[in-house]
Protein backbone atom coordinates (compact mmCIF):
# COMPACT_ATOMS: atom_id res chain seq x y z
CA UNK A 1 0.00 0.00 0.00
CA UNK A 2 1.17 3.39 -0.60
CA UNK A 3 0.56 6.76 0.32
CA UNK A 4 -0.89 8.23 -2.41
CA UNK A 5 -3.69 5.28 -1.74
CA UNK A 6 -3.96 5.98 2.17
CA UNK A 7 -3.89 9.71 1.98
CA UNK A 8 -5.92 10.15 -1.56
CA UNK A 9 -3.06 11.67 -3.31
CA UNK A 10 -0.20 13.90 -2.19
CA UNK A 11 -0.09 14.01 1.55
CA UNK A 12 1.13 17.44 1.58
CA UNK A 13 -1.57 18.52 -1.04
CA UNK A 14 -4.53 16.51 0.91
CA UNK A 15 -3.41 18.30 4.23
CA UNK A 16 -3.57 21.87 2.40
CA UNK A 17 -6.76 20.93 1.21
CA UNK A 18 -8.04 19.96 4.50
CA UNK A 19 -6.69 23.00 5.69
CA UNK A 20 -8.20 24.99 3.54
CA UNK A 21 -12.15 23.14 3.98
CA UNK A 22 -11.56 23.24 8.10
CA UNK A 23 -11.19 27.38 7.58
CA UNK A 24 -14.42 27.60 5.53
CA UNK A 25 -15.98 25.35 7.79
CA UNK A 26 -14.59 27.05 10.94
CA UNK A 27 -16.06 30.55 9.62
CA UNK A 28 -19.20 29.08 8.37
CA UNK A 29 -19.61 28.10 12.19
CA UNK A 30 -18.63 31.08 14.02
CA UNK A 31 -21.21 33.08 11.64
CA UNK A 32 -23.51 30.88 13.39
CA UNK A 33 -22.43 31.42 16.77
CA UNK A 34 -20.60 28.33 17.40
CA UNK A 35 -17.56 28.64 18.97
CA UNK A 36 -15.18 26.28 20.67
CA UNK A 37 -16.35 26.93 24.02
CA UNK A 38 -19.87 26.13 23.45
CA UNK A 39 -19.23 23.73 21.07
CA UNK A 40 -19.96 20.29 22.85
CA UNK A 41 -22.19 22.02 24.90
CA UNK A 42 -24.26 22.48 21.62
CA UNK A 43 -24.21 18.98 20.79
CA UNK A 44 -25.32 17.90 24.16
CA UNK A 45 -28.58 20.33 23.34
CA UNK A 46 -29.11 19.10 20.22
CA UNK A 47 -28.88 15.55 21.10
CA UNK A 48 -31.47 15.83 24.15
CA UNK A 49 -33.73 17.83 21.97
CA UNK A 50 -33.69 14.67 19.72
CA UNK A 51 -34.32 12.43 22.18
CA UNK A 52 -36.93 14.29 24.35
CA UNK A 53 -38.72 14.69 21.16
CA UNK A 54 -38.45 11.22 20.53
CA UNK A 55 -39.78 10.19 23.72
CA UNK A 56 -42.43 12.80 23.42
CA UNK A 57 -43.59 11.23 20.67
CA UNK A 58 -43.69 7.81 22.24
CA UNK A 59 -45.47 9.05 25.20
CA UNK A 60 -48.45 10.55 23.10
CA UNK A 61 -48.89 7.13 21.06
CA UNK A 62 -48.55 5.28 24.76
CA UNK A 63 -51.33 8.02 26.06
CA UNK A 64 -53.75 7.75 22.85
CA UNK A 65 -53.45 3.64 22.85
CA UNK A 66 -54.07 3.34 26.62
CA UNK A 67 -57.23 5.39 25.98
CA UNK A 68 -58.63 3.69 23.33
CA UNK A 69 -57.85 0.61 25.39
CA UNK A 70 -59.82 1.21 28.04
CA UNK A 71 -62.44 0.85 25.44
CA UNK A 72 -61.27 -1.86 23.10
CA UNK A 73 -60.03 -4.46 25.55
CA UNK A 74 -63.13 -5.01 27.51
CA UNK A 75 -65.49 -5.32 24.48
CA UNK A 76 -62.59 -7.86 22.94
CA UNK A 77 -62.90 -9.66 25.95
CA UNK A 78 -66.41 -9.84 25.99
CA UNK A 79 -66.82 -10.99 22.36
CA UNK A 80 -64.14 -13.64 23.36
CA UNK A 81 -66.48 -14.79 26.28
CA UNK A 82 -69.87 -14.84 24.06
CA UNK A 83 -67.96 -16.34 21.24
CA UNK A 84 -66.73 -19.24 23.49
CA UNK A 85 -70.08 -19.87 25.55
CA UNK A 86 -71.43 -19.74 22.11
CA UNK A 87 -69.17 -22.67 20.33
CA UNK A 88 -69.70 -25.16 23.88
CA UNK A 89 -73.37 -24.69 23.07
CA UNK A 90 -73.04 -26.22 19.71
C-alpha cells in the first residue's frame, strides 16, 4: 500500500486541502455562533432535543393507545367470552 492510496493523493496537497475546507468550515460556524467553548455544549442540546422529542412522541402514542384501550379491551374480551359460551353450546 502506498501513500498516495492511504492519503488520496499527495499528503502534503490533501493536508492543504483539509486545511483549507476546516477554515471555511470554521467561519461558516462562528457566523452561526458556534464557537469552541460552546461547542460540545451544543451537541449535548441538540442531542437531548432529539431524544426528548423522541420520547415525546412515544409518550403521546402510549397516552392515545391506553385510551382507546380502556375501550377496546373489555369489548374484545367480551366478544371472546360470548364467542366461546357460544361454540360449547353447539
Amino acid at each position: 500500500m502506498d501513500r498516495n492510496m492511504i492519503f488520496g493523493g499527495n499528503p502534503f496537497g490533501v493536508a492543504i486541502r483539509l486545511a483549507l475546507i476546516s477554515i471555511v468550515v470554521g467561519i461558516v460556524m462562528k457566523a452561526l455562533g458556534i464557537d469552541l467553548s460552546n461547542f460540545f455544549q451544543r451537541i449535548n442540546e441538540l442531542l437531548r432535543n432529539i431524544y426528548d422529542l423522541g420520547f415525546g412522541a412515544v409518550e403521546w402514542v402510549l397516552e392515545y393507545m391506553l385510551l382507546g384501550a380502556l375501550v377496546v379491551v373489555p369489548i374484545w374480551l367480551i366478544a371472546r367470552v360470548v364467542g366461546a359460551a357460544r361454540s360449547k353450546t353447539e
